[in-house]
C-alpha atoms as a PDB file:
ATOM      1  CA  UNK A   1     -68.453 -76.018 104.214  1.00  0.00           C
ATOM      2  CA  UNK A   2     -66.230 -73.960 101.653  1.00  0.00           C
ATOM      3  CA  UNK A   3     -67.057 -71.270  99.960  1.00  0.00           C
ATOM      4  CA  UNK A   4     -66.157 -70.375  96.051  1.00  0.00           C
ATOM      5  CA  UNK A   5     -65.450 -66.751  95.756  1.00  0.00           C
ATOM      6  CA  UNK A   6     -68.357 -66.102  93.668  1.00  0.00           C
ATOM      7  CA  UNK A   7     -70.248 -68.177  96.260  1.00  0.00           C
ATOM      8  CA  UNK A   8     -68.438 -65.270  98.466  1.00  0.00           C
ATOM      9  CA  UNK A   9     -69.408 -62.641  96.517  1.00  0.00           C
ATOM     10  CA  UNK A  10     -73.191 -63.661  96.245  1.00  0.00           C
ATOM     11  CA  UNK A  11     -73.653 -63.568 100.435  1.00  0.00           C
ATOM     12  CA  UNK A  12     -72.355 -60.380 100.253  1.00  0.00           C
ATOM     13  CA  UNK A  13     -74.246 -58.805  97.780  1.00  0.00           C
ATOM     14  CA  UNK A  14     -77.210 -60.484  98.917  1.00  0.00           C
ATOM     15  CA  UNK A  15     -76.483 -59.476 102.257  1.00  0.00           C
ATOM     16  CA  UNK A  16     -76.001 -55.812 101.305  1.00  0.00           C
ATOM     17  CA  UNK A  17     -79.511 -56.507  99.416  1.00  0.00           C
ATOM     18  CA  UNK A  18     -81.150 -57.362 102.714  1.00  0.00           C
ATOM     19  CA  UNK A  19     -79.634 -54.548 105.209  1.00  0.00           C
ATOM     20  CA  UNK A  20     -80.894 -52.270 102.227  1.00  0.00           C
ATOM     21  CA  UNK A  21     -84.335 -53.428 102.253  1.00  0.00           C
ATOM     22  CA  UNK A  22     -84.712 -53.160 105.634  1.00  0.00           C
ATOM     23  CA  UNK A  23     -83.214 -49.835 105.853  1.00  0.00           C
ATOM     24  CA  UNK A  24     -85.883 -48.558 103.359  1.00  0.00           C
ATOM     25  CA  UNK A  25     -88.789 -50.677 105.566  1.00  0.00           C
ATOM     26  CA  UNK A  26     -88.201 -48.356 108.213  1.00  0.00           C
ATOM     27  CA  UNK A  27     -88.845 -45.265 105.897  1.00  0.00           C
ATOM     28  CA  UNK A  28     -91.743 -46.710 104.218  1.00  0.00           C
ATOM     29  CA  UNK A  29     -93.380 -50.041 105.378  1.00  0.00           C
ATOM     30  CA  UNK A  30     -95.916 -50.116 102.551  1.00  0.00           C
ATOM     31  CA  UNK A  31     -92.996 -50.306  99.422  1.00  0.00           C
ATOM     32  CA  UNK A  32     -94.057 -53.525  97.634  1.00  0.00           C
ATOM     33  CA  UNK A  33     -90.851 -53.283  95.518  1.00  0.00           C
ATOM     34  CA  UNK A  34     -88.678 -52.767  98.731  1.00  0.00           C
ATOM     35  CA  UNK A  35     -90.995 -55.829 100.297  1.00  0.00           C
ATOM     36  CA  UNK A  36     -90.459 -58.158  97.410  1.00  0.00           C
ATOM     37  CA  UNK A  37     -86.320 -57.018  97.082  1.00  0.00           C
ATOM     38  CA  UNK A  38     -86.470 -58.451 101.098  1.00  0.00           C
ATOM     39  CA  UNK A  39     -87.693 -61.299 100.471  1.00  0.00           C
ATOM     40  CA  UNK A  40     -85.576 -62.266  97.533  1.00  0.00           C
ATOM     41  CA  UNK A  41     -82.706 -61.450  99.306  1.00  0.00           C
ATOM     42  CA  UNK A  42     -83.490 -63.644 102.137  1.00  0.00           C
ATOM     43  CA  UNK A  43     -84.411 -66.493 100.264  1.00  0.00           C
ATOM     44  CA  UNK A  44     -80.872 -66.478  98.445  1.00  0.00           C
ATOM     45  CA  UNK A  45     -79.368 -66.084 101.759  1.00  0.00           C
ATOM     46  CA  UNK A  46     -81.017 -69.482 102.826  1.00  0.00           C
ATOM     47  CA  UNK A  47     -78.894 -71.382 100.401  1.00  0.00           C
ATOM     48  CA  UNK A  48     -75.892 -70.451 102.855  1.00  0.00           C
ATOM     49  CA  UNK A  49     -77.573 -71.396 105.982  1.00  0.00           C
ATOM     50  CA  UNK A  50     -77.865 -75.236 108.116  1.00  0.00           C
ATOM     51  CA  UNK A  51     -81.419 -76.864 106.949  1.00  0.00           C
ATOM     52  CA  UNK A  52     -82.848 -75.469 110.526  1.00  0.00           C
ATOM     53  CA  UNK A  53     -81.754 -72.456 109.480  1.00  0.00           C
ATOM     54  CA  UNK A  54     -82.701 -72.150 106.473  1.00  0.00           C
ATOM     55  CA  UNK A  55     -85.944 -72.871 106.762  1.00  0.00           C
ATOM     56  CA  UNK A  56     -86.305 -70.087 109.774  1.00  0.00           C
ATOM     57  CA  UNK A  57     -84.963 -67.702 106.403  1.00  0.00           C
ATOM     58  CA  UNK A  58     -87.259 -69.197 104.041  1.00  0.00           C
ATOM     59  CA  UNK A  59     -90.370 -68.260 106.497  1.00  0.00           C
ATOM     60  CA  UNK A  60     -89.050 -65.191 107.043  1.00  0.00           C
ATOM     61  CA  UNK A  61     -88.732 -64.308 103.043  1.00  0.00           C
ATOM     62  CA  UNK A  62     -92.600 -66.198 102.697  1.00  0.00           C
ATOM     63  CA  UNK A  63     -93.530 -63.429 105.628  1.00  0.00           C
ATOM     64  CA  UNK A  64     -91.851 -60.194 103.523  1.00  0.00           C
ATOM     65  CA  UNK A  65     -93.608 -61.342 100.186  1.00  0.00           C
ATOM     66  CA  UNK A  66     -96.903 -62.251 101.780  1.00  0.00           C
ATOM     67  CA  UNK A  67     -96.541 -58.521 103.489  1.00  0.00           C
ATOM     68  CA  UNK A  68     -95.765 -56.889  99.675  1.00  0.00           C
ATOM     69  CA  UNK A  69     -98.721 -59.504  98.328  1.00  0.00           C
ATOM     70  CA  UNK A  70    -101.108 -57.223 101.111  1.00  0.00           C
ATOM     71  CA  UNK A  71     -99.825 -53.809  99.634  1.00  0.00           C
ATOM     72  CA  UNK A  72     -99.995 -55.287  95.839  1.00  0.00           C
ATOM     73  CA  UNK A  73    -102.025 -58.410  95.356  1.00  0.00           C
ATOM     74  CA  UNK A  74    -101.091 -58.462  91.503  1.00  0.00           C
ATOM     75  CA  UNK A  75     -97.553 -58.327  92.275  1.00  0.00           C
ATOM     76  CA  UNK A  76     -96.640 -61.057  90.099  1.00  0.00           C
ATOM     77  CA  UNK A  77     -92.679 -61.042  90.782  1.00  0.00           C
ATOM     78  CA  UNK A  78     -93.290 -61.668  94.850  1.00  0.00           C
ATOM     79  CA  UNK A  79     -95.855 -64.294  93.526  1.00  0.00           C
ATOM     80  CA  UNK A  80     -93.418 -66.015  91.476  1.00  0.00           C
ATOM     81  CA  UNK A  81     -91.168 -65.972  94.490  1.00  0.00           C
ATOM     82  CA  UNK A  82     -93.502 -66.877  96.963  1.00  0.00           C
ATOM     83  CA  UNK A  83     -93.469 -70.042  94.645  1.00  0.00           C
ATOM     84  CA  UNK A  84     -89.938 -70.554  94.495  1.00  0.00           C
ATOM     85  CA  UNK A  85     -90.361 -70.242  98.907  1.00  0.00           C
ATOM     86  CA  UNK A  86     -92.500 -72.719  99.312  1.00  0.00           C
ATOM     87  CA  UNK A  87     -90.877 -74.880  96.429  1.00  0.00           C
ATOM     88  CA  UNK A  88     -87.622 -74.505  98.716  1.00  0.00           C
ATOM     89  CA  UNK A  89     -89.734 -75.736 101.678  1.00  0.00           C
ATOM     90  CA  UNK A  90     -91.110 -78.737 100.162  1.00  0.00           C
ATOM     91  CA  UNK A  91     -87.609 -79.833  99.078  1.00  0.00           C
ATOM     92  CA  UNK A  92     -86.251 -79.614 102.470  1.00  0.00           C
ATOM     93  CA  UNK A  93     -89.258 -81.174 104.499  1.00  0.00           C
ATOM     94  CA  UNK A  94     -88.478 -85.024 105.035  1.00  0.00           C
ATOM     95  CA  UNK A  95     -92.459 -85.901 105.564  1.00  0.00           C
ATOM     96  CA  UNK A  96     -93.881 -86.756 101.863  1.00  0.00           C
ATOM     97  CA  UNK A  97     -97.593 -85.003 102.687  1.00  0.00           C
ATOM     98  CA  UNK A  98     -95.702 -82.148 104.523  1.00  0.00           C
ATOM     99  CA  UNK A  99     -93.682 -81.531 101.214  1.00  0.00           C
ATOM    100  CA  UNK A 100     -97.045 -82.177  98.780  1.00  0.00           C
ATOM    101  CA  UNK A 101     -98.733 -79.270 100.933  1.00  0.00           C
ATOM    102  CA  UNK A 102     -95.620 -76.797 100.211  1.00  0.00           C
ATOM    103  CA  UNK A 103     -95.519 -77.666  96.690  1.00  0.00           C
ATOM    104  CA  UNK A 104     -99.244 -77.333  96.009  1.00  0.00           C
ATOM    105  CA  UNK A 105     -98.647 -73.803  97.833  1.00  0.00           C
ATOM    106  CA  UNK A 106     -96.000 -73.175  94.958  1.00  0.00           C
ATOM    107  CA  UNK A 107     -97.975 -74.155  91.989  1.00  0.00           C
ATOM    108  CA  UNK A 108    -100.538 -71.884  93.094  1.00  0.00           C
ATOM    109  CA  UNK A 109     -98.346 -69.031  93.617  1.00  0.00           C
ATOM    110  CA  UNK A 110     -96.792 -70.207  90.040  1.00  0.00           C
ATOM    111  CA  UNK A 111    -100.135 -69.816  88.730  1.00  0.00           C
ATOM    112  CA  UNK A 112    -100.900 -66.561  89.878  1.00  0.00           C
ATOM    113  CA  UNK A 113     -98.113 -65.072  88.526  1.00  0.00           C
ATOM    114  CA  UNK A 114     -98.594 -66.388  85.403  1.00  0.00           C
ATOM    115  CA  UNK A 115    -102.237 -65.048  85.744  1.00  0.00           C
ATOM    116  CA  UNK A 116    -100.608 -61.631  85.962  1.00  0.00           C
ATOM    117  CA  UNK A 117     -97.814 -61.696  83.842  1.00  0.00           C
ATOM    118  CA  UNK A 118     -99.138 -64.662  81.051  1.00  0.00           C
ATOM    119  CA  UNK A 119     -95.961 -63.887  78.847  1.00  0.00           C
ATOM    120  CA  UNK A 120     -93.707 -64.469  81.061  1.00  0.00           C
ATOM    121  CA  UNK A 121     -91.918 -67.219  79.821  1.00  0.00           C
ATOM    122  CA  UNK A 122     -89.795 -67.890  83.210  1.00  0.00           C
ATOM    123  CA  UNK A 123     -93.076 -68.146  84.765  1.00  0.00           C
ATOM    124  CA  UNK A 124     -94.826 -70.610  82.916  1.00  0.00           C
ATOM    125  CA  UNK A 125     -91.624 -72.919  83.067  1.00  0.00           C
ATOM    126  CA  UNK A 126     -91.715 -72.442  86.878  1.00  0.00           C
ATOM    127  CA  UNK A 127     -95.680 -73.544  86.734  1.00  0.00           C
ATOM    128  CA  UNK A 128     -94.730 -76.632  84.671  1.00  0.00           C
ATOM    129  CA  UNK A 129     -91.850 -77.982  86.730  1.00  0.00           C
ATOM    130  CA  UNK A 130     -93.415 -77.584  89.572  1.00  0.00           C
ATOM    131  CA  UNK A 131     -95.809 -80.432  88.656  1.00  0.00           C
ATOM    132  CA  UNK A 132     -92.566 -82.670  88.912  1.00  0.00           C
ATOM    133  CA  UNK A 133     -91.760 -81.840  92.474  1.00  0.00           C
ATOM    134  CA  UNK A 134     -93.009 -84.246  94.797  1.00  0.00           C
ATOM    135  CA  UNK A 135     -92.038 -87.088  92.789  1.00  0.00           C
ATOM    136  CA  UNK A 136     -88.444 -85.111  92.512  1.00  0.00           C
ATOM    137  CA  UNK A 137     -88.764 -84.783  96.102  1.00  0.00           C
ATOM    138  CA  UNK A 138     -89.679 -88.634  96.822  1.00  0.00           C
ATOM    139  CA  UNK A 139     -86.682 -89.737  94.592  1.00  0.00           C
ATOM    140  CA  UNK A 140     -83.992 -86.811  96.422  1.00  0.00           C
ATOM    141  CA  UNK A 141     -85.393 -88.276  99.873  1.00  0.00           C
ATOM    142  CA  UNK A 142     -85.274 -91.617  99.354  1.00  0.00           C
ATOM    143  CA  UNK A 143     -81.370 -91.372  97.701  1.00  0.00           C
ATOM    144  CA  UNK A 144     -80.514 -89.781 101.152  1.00  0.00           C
ATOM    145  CA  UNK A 145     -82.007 -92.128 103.021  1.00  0.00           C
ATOM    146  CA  UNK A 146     -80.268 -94.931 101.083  1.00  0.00           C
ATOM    147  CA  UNK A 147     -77.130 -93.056 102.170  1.00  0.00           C
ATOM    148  CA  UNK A 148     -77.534 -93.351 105.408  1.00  0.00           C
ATOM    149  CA  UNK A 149     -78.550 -97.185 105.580  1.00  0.00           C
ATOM    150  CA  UNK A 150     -75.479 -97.922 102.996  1.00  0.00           C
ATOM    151  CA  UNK A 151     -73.541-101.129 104.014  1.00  0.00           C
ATOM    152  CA  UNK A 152     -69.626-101.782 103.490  1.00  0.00           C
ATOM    153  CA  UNK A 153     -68.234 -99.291 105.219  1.00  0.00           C
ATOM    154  CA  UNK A 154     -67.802 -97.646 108.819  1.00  0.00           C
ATOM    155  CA  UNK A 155     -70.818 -95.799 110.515  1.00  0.00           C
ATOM    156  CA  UNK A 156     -68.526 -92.892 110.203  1.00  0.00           C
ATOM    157  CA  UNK A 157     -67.937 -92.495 106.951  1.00  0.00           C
ATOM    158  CA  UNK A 158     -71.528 -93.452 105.390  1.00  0.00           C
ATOM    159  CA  UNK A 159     -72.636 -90.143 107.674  1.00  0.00           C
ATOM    160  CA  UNK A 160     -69.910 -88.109 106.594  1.00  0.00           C
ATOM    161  CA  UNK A 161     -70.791 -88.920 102.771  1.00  0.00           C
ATOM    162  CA  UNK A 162     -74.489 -88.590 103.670  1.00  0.00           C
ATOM    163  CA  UNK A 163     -74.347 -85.400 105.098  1.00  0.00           C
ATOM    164  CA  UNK A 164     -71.649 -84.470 102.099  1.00  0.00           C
ATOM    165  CA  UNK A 165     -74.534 -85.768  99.599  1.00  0.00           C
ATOM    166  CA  UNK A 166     -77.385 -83.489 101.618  1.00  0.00           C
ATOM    167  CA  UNK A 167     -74.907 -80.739 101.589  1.00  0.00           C
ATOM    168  CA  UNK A 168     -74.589 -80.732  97.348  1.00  0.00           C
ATOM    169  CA  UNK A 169     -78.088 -81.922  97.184  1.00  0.00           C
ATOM    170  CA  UNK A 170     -79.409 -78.507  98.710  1.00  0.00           C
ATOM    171  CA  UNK A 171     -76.919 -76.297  96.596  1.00  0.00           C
ATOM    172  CA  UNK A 172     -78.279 -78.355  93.913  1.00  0.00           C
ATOM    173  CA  UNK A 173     -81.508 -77.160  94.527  1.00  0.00           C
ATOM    174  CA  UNK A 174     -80.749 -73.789  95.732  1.00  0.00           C
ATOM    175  CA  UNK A 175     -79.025 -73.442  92.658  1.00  0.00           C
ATOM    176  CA  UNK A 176     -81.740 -73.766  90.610  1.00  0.00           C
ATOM    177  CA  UNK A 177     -83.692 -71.547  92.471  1.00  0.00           C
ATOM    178  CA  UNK A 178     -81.159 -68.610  93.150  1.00  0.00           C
ATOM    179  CA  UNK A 179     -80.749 -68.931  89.338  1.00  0.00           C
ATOM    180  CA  UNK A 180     -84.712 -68.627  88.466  1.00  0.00           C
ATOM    181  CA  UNK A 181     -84.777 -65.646  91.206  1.00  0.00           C
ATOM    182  CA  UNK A 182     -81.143 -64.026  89.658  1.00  0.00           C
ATOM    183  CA  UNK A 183     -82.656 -63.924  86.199  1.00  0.00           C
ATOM    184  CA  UNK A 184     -86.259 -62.436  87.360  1.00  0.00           C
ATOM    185  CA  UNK A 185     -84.519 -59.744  89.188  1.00  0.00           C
ATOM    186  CA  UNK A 186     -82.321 -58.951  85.909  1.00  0.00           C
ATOM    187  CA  UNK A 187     -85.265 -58.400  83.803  1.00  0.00           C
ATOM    188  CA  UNK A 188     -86.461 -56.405  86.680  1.00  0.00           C
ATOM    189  CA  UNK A 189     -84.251 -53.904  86.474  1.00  0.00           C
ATOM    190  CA  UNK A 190     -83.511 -53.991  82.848  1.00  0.00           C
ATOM    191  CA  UNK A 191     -87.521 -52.856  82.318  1.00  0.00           C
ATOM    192  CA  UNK A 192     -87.198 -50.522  84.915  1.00  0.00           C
ATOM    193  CA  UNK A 193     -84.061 -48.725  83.541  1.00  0.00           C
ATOM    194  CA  UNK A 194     -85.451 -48.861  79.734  1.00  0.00           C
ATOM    195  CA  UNK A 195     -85.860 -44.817  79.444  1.00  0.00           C
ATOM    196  CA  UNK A 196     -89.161 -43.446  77.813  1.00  0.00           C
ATOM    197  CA  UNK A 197     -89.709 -43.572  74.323  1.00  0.00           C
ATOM    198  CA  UNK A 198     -89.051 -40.397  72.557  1.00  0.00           C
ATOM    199  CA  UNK A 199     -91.758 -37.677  72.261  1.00  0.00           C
ATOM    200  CA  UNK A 200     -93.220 -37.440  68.657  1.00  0.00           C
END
């Protein structure tokens, strides 16, 4: 697999992210914000990983935003991502009913957040295309699994143009994601580093 130099420069920085976030766990286990950063970090890193190991990340990013979920329960940014984990879940589980559990998981999470943050516009798209993901799913699945039974040409080849397909196919979906998650985090800091209104 190749890597783009902005493809590059994302592992790193989300890299960097992660060893940060842990570095500040060790200081102070109960930082929701530190929590949430962790498990952002590891879900973007997930997009760079093999489908086994990606979805060892993904459970490991569920487990950080669960943990900042126990320190803030209205924390609706680990909420939203919670939703994005278990959307990323769903899309790489084969089993239909497997997926349709992860992906009622998300639309809950979805909805939560919205609950807590109802103007979030990012949110409430997240909440309605999540409706659309197990059919999304069904149709993504069953392309692959065309792939692989595709006559004409050599066993070789159909597996090396399957596994090409799977390959784009998850970036696809990463993409999407990382974007959603990219954009959340932006906002994130831009209200944090809005300075106080002047005193009248």
């Amino acid at each position: 697999m190749e890597f783009s130099q902005s493809d590059f420069d994302r592992l790193l920085l989300f890299e960097h992210n992660r060893k940060t976030a842990e570095t500040n766990y060790a200081q102070d286990a109960l930082d929701a914000n530190n929590l949430t950063k962790w498990g952002e970090a590891l879900l973007e890193l997930s997009q760079f990983e093999s489908v086994s190991d990606s979805k060892k990340m993904i459970n490991d990013a569920i487990s950080k935003l669960e943990e900042a979920l126990v320190v803030n329960p209205a924390k609706h940014d680990a909420l939203w991502c919670l939703g994005n984990a278990h959307t990323s879940c769903g899309f790489l589980t084969p089993d239909p009913s497997e997926a349709k559990d992860n992906f009622d998981k998300a639309s809950e999470f979805f909805q939560r957040a919205v609950d807590e943050e109802p103007t979030n516009d990012l949110y409430r798209k997240s909440l309605e295309v999540s409706a659309k993901a197990p059919e999304l799913h069904m149709e993504i699945h069953k392309g692959i699994s065309q792939q692989g039974l595709g006559g004409g040409s050599s066993a070789s080849s159909n597996a090396q143009s399957s596994k090409k397909k799977s390959g784009e196919l998850k970036y696809d979906v990463f993409g999407w994601i990382i974007l959603a998650v990219g954009i959340v985090a932006w906002v994130g800091m831009a209200k944090s580093q809005i300075p106080p209104p002047p005193a009248r």
